[in-house]
Protein backbone atom coordinates (compact mmCIF):
# COMPACT_ATOMS: atom_id res chain seq x y z
CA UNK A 1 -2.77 -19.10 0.69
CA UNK A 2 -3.14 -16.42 3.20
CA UNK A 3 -2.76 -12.84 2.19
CA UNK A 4 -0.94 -10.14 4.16
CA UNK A 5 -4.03 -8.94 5.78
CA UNK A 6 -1.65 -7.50 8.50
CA UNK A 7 -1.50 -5.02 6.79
CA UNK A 8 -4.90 -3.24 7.28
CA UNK A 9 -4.38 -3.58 11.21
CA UNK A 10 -3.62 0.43 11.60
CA UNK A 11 -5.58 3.75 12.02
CA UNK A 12 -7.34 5.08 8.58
CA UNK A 13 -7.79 9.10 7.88
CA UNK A 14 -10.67 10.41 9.55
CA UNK A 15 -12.68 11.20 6.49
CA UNK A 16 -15.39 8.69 5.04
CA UNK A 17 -16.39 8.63 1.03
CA UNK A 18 -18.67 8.11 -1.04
CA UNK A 19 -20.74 5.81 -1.60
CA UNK A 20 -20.85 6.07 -5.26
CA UNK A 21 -17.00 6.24 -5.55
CA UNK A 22 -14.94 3.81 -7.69
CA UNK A 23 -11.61 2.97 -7.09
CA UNK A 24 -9.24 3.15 -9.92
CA UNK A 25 -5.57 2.93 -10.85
CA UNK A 26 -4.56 5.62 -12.73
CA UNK A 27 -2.41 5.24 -16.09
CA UNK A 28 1.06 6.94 -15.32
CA UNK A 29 3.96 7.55 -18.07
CA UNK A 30 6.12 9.12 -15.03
CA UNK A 31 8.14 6.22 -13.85
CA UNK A 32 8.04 7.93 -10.13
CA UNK A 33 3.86 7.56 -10.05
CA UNK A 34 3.34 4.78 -7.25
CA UNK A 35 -0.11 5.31 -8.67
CA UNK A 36 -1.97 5.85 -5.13
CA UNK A 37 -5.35 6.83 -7.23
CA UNK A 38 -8.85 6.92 -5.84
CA UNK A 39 -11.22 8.87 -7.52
CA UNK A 40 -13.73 10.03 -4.56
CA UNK A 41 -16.47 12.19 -3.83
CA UNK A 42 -17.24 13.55 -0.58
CA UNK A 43 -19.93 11.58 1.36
CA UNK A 44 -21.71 12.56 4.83
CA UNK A 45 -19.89 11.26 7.77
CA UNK A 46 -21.55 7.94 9.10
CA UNK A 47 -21.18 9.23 12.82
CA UNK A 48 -19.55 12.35 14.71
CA UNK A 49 -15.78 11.74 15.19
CA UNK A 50 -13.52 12.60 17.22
CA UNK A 51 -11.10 15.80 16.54
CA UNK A 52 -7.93 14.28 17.78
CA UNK A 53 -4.70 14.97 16.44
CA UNK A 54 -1.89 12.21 14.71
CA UNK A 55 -0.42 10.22 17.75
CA UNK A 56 3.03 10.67 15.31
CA UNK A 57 3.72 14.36 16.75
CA UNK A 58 0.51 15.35 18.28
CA UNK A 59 0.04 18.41 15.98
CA UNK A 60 -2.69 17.48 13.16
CA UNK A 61 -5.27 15.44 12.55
CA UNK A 62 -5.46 12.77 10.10
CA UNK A 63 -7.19 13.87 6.88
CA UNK A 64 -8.55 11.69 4.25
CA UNK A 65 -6.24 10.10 2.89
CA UNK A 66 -7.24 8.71 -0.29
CA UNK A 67 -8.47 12.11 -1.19
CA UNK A 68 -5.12 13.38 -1.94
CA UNK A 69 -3.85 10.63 -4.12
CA UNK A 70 -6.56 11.48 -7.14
CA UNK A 71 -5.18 10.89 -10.78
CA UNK A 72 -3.10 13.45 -11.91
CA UNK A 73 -2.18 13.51 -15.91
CA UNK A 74 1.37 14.76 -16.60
CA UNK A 75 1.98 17.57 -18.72
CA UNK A 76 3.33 17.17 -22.47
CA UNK A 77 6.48 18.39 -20.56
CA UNK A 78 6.89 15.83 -18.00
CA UNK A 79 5.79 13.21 -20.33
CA UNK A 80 8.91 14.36 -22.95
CA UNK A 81 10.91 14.30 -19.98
CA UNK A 82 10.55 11.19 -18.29
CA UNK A 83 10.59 9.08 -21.70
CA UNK A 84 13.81 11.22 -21.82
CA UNK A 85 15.06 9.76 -18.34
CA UNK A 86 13.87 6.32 -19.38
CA UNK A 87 16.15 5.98 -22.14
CA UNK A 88 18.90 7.71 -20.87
CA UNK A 89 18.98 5.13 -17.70
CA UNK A 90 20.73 2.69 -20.20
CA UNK A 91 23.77 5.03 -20.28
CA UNK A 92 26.40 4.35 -18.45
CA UNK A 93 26.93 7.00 -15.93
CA UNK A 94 23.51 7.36 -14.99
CA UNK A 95 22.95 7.44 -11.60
CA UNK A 96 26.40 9.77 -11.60
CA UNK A 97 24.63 12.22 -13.88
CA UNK A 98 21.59 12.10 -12.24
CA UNK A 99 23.61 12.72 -8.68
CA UNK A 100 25.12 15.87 -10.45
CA UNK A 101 21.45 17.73 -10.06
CA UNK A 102 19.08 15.64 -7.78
CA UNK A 103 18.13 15.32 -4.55
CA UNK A 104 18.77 12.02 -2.59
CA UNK A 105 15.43 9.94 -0.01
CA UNK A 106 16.71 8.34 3.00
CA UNK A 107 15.57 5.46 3.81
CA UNK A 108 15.86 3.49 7.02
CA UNK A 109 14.99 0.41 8.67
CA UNK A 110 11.45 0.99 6.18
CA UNK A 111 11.25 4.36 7.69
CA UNK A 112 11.90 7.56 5.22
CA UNK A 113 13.26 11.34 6.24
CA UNK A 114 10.56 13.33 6.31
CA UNK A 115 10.34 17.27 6.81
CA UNK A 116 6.73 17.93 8.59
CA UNK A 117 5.32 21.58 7.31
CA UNK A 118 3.16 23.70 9.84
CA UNK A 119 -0.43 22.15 8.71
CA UNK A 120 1.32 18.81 9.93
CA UNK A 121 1.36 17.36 6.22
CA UNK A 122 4.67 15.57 5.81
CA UNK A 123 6.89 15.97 2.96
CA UNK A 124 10.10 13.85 1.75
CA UNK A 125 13.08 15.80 3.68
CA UNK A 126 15.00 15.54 0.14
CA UNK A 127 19.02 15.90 0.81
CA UNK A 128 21.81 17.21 -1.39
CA UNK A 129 23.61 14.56 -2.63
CA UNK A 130 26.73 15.30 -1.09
CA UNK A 131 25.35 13.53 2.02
CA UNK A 132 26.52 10.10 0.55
CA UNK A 133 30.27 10.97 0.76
CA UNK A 134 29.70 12.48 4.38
CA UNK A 135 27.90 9.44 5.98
CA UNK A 136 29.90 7.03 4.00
CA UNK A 137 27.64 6.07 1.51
CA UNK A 138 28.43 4.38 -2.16
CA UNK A 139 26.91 5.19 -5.53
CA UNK A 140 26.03 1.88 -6.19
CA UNK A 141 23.23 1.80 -3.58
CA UNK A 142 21.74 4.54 -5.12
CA UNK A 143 18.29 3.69 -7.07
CA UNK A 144 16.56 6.43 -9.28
CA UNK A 145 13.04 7.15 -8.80
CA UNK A 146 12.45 9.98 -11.35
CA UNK A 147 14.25 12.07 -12.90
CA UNK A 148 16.87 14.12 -10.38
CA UNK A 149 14.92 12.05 -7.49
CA UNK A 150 16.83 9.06 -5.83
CA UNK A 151 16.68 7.15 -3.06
CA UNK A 152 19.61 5.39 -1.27
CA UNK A 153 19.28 2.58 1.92
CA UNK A 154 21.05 3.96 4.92
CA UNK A 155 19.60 1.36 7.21
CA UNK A 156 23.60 0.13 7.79
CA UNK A 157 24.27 3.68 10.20
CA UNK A 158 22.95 5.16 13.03
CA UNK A 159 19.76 7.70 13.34
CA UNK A 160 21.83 9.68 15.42
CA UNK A 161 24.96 9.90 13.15
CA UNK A 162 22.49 11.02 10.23
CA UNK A 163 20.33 13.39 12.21
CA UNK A 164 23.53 14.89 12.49
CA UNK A 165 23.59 15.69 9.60
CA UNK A 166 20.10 15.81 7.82
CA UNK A 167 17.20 17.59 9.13
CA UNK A 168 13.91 15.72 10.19
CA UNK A 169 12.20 12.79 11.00
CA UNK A 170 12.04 9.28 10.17
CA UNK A 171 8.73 7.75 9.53
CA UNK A 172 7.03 4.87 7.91
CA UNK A 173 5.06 4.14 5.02
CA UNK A 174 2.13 3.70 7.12
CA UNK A 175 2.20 6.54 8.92
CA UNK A 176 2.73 8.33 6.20
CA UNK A 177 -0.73 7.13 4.94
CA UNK A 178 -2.10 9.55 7.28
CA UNK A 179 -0.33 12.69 7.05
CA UNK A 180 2.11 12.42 3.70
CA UNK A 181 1.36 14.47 0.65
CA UNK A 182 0.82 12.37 -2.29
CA UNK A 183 4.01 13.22 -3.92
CA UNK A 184 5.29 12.23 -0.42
CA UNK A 185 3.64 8.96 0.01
CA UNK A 186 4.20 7.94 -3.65
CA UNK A 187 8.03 8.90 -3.40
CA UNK A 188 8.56 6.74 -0.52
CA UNK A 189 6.74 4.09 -1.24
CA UNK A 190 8.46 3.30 -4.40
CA UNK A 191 11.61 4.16 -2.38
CA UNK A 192 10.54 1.15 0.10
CA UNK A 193 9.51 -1.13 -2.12
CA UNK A 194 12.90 -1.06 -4.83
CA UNK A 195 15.54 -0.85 -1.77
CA UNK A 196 13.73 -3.66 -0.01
CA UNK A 197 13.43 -5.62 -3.21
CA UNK A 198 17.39 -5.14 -4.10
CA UNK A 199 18.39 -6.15 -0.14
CA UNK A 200 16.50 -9.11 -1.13
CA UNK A 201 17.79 -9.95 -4.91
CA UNK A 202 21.69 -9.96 -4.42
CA UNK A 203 22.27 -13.46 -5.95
CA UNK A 204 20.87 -15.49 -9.09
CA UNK A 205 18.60 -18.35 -8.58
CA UNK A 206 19.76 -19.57 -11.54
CA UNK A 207 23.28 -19.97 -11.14
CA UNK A 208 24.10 -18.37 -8.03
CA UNK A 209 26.27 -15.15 -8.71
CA UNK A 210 26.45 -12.31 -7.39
CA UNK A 211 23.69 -9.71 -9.18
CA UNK A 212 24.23 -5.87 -9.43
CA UNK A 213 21.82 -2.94 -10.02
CA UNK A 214 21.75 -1.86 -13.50
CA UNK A 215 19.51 1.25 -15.05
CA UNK A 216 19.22 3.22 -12.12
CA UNK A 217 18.33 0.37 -9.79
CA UNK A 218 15.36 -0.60 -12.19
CA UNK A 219 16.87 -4.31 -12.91
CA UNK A 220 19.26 -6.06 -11.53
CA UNK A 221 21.89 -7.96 -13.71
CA UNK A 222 23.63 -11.25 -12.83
CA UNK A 223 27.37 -10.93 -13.51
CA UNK A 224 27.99 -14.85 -14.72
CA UNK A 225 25.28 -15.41 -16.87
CA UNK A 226 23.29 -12.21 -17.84
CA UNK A 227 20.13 -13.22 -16.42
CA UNK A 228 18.06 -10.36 -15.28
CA UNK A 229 15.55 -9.60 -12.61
CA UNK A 230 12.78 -7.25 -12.28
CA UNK A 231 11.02 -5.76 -9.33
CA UNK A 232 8.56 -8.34 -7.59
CA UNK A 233 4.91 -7.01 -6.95
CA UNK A 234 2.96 -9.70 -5.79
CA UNK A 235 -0.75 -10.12 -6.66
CA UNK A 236 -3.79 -10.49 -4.16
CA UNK A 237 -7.11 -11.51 -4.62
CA UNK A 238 -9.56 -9.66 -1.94
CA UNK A 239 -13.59 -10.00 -2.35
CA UNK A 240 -16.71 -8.62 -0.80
CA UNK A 241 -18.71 -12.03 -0.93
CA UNK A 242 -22.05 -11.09 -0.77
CA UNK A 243 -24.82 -13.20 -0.26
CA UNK A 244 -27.46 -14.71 -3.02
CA UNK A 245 -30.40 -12.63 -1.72
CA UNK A 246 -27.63 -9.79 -1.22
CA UNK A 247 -28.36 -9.41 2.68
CA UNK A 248 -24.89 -10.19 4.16
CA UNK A 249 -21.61 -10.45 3.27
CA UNK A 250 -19.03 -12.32 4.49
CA UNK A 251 -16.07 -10.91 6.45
CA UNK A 252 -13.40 -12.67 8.35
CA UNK A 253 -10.50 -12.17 10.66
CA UNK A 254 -6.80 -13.82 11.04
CA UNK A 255 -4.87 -14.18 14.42
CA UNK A 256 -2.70 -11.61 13.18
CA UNK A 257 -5.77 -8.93 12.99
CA UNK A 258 -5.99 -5.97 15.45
CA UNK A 259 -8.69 -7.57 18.04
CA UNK A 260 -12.25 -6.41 16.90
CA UNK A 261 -11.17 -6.33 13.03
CA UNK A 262 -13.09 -8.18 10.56
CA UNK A 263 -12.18 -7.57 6.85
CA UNK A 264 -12.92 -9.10 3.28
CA UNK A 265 -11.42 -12.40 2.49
CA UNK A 266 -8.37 -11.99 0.23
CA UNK A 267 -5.17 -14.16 -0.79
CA UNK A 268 -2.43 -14.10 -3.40
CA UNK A 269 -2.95 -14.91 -7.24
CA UNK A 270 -1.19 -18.51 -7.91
CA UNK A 271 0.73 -19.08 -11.03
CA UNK A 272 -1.77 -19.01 -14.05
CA UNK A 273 -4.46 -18.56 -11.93
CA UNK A 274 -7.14 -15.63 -13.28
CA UNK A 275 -7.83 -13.69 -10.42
CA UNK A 276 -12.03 -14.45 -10.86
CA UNK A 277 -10.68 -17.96 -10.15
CA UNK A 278 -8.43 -17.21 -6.86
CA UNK A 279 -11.49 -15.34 -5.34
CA UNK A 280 -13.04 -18.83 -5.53
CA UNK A 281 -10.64 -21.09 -4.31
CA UNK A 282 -9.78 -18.31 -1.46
CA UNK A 283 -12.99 -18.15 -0.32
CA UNK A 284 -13.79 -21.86 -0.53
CA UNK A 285 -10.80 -22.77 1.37
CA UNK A 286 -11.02 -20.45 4.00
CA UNK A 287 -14.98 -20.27 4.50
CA UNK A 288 -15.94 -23.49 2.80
CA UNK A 289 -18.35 -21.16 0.43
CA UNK A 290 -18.80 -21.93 -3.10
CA UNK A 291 -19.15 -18.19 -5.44
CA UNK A 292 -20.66 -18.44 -8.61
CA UNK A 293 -20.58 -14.89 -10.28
CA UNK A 294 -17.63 -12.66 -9.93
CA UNK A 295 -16.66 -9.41 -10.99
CA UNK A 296 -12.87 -7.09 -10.99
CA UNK A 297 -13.90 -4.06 -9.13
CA UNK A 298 -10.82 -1.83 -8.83
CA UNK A 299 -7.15 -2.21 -7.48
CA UNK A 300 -4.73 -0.53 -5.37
CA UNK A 301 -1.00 -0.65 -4.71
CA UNK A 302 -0.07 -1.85 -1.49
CA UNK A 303 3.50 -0.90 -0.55
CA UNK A 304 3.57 -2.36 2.82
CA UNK A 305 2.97 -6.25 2.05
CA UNK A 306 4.43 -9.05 4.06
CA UNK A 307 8.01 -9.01 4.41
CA UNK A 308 8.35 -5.66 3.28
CA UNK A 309 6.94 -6.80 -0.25
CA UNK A 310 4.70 -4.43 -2.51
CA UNK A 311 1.44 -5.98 -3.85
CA UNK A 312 -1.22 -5.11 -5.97
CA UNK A 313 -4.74 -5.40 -4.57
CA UNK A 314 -7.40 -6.56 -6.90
CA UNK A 315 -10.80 -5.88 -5.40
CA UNK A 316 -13.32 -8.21 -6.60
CA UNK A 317 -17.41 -8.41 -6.07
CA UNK A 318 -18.47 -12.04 -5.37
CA UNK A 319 -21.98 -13.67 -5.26
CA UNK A 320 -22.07 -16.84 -3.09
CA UNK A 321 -23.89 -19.82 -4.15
CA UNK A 322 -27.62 -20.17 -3.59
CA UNK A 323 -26.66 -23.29 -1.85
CA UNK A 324 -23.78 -21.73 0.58
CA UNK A 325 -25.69 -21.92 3.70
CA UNK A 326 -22.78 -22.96 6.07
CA UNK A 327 -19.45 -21.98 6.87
CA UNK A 328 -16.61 -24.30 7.11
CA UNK A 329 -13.83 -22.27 8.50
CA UNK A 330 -10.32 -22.94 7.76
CA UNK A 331 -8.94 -22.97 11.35
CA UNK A 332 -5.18 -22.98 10.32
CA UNK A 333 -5.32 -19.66 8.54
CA UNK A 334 -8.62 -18.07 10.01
CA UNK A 335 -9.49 -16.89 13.21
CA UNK A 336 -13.20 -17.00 12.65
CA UNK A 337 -15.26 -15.87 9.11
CA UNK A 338 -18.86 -14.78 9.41
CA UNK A 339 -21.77 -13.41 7.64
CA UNK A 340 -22.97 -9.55 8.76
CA UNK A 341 -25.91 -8.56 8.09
CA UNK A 342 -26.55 -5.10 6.62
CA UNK A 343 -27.13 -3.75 10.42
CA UNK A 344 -24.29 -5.18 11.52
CA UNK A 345 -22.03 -4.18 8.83
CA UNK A 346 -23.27 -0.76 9.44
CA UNK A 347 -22.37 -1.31 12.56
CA UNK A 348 -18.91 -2.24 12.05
CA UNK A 349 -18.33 0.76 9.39
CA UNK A 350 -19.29 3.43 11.77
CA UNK A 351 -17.10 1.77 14.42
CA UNK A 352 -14.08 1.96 12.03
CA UNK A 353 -14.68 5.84 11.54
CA UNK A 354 -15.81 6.81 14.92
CA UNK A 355 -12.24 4.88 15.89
CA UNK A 356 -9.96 6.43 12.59
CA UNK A 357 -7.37 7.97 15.38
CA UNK A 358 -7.11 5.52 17.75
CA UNK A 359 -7.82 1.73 16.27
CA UNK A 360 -6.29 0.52 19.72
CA UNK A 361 -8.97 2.03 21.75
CA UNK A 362 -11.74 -0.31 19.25
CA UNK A 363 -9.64 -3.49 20.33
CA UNK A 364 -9.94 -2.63 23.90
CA UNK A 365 -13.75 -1.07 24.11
CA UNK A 366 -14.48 -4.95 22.34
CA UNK A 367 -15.81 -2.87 19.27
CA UNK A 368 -16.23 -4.98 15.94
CA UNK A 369 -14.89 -2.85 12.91
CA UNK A 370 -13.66 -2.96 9.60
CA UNK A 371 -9.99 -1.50 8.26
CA UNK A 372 -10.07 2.26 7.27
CA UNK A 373 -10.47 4.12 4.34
CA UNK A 374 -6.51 3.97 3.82
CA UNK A 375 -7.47 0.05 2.85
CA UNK A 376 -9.30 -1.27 -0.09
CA UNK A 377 -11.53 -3.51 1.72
CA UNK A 378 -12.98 -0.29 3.67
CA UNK A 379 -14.10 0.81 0.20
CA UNK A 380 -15.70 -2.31 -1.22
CA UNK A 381 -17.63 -2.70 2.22
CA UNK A 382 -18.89 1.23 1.69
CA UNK A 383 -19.71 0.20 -1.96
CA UNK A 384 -22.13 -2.08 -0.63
CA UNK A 385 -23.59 -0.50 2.29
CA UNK A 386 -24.26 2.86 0.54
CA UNK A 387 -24.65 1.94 -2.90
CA UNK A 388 -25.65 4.50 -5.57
CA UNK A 389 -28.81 5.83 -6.06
């Protein structure tokens, strides 16, 4: 089954890391951490980029992205006080109460209001929640992302007629990969994913009633026969499939890839499927290679998944079998799969920095490169082309 490698088909920050570096979801009791956690270390650039500012309003430069989006451990304070939020979400009159004091995300068309500061960082343009009764708005659209923090979807009016009203920008999640603060990025990504999951939930599969949001748009309730429904993240399998004498690995591309882009093989966890055994049966049926040894590396969140969807990333490290000398590829989900050597690889790295601001301009020089350092598969590829000393 083919992953949303889509995805990874957009311009990375313009920082590279190191080598050494091991990606790692961080633990979070605030029910508002998206959990964007990479635990980096600064690493030499591979090759002299180019200084050119974010194409979104020409006045900054992308920075590294996964930099700002280290673990952060909440204070005793904020740990009392979103266990306090969590159980008080149960009451009835939540979201009202929480409306009282908090500040309200916009979210559009999977584009969120954004304020942009003078270093060109963007930050979530929050708005007083009095701008539900003057845009028309109802309560019960309304999800809570942390305490005194909601979201609502006003994808159903105008830009204009909201502009009107509200101060900033609208931008999306991926473009907020470049330039958002973390609280930023994290914010509207959970903002994306529950509002896209509840446009998507409004009936039971079971009996086919009409569901409403319960808990601050955490669950979702049907009204006939109580059954409830949770947010969907979907779970991918992606691998760096090296080879036995550990002097290639294999990469591969899908139509749906920017031109040039080659990136690890990945696809989405079946039903009681470990996720050692999806790397295999991904990689056989799109390659035709047979692993033997595999091992969980690190995850990531990935709020922009296919149809809007969030999914979790689990990076794996795979050893193909002594005997996988050819490559069978899967024509009706690949493009082409290949082995790179460590040269080419290199190669392909360096093309994906040197090209962080403008990923078009790799497509048309014909330059082969690998997704940015905003993507999983960037870091996997770095683990094995720098590896610690």
């Amino acid at each position: 089954m083919e992953a949303s490698v889509t995805s990874e088909d957009d311009a990375g920050s313009d920082a590279t890391l190191s080598s050494a570096s091991t990606i790692t979801t961080a633990s979070a009791d605030l029910n508002s951490d998206l959990n964007f956690s990479l635990a980096i270390t600064s690493h030499p650039a591979a090759v002299e980029r180019p200084q050119k500012k974010s194409q979104l309003v020409g006045i900054t430069k992308r920075r590294n992205w996964l930099e700002r989006f280290k673990p952060q451990r909440p204070t005793q304070e904020e740990r009392r006080a979103a266990r306090a939020a969590l159980a008080s979400r149960k009451d009835e009159g939540f979201v009202a109460s929480q409306l009282r004091e908090g500040r309200v995300l916009l979210h559009r068309n999977g584009k969120q209001l954004v304020t942009l500061t003078p270093n060109g960082s963007a930050e979530i343009a929050w708005q007083h929640p009095d701008i539900l009764g003057a845009i028309g708005a109802r309560e019960e659209g309304v999800v809570v992302l942390s305490p005194n923090h909601l979201a609502i979807d006003v994808s159903a009016w105008q830009e204009a007629e909201i502009l009107e009203r509200a101060e900033g920008i609208f931008v999306g999640t991926r473009e907020l990969m470049g330039i958002g603060t973390r609280e930023a990025l994290g914010d509207a990504s959970r903002a994306r994913a529950l509002l896209t999951w509840h446009a998507t939930t409004k009936f039971c599969g079971a009996c086919g009633h009409e569901t409403t949001p319960i808990e601050g748009g955490a669950k979702r309730v049907c009204g006939a026969c109580s059954r409830r429904y949770y947010p969907r993240i979907d779970p991918v399998a992606i691998a760096l499939v090296r080879s036995a004498d550990d002097q290639k690995i294999l990469l591969g591309r899908t139509p749906k890839l920017r031109k040039g882009m080659y990136t690890c093989l990945s696809g989405f966890v079946e039903p009681c499927e470990t996720v050692e055994d999806a790397v295999r049966r991904e990689v056989f049926e799109e390659a035709g290679v047979l692993v033997d040894a595999v091992t969980l590396w690190a995850s990531q969140p990935w709020p922009i998944g296919r149809a809007g969807g969030c999914e979790l990333m689990l990076a794996c490290v795979a050893e193909a079998s002594a005997a996988a000398s050819t490559i069978d590829v899967d024509e009706t989900e690949m493009e082409d799969v290949r082995w790179f050597t460590r040269q080419e690889a290199r190669a392909a790295f360096d093309a994906a920095v040197a090209y962080a601001h403008q990923p078009a301009g790799a497509a048309e020089d014909g330059v082969v490169f690998v997704p940015g350092d905003y993507a999983i598969a960037h870091h996997l590829i770095k683990s094995w082309l720098f590896p610690p000393p």
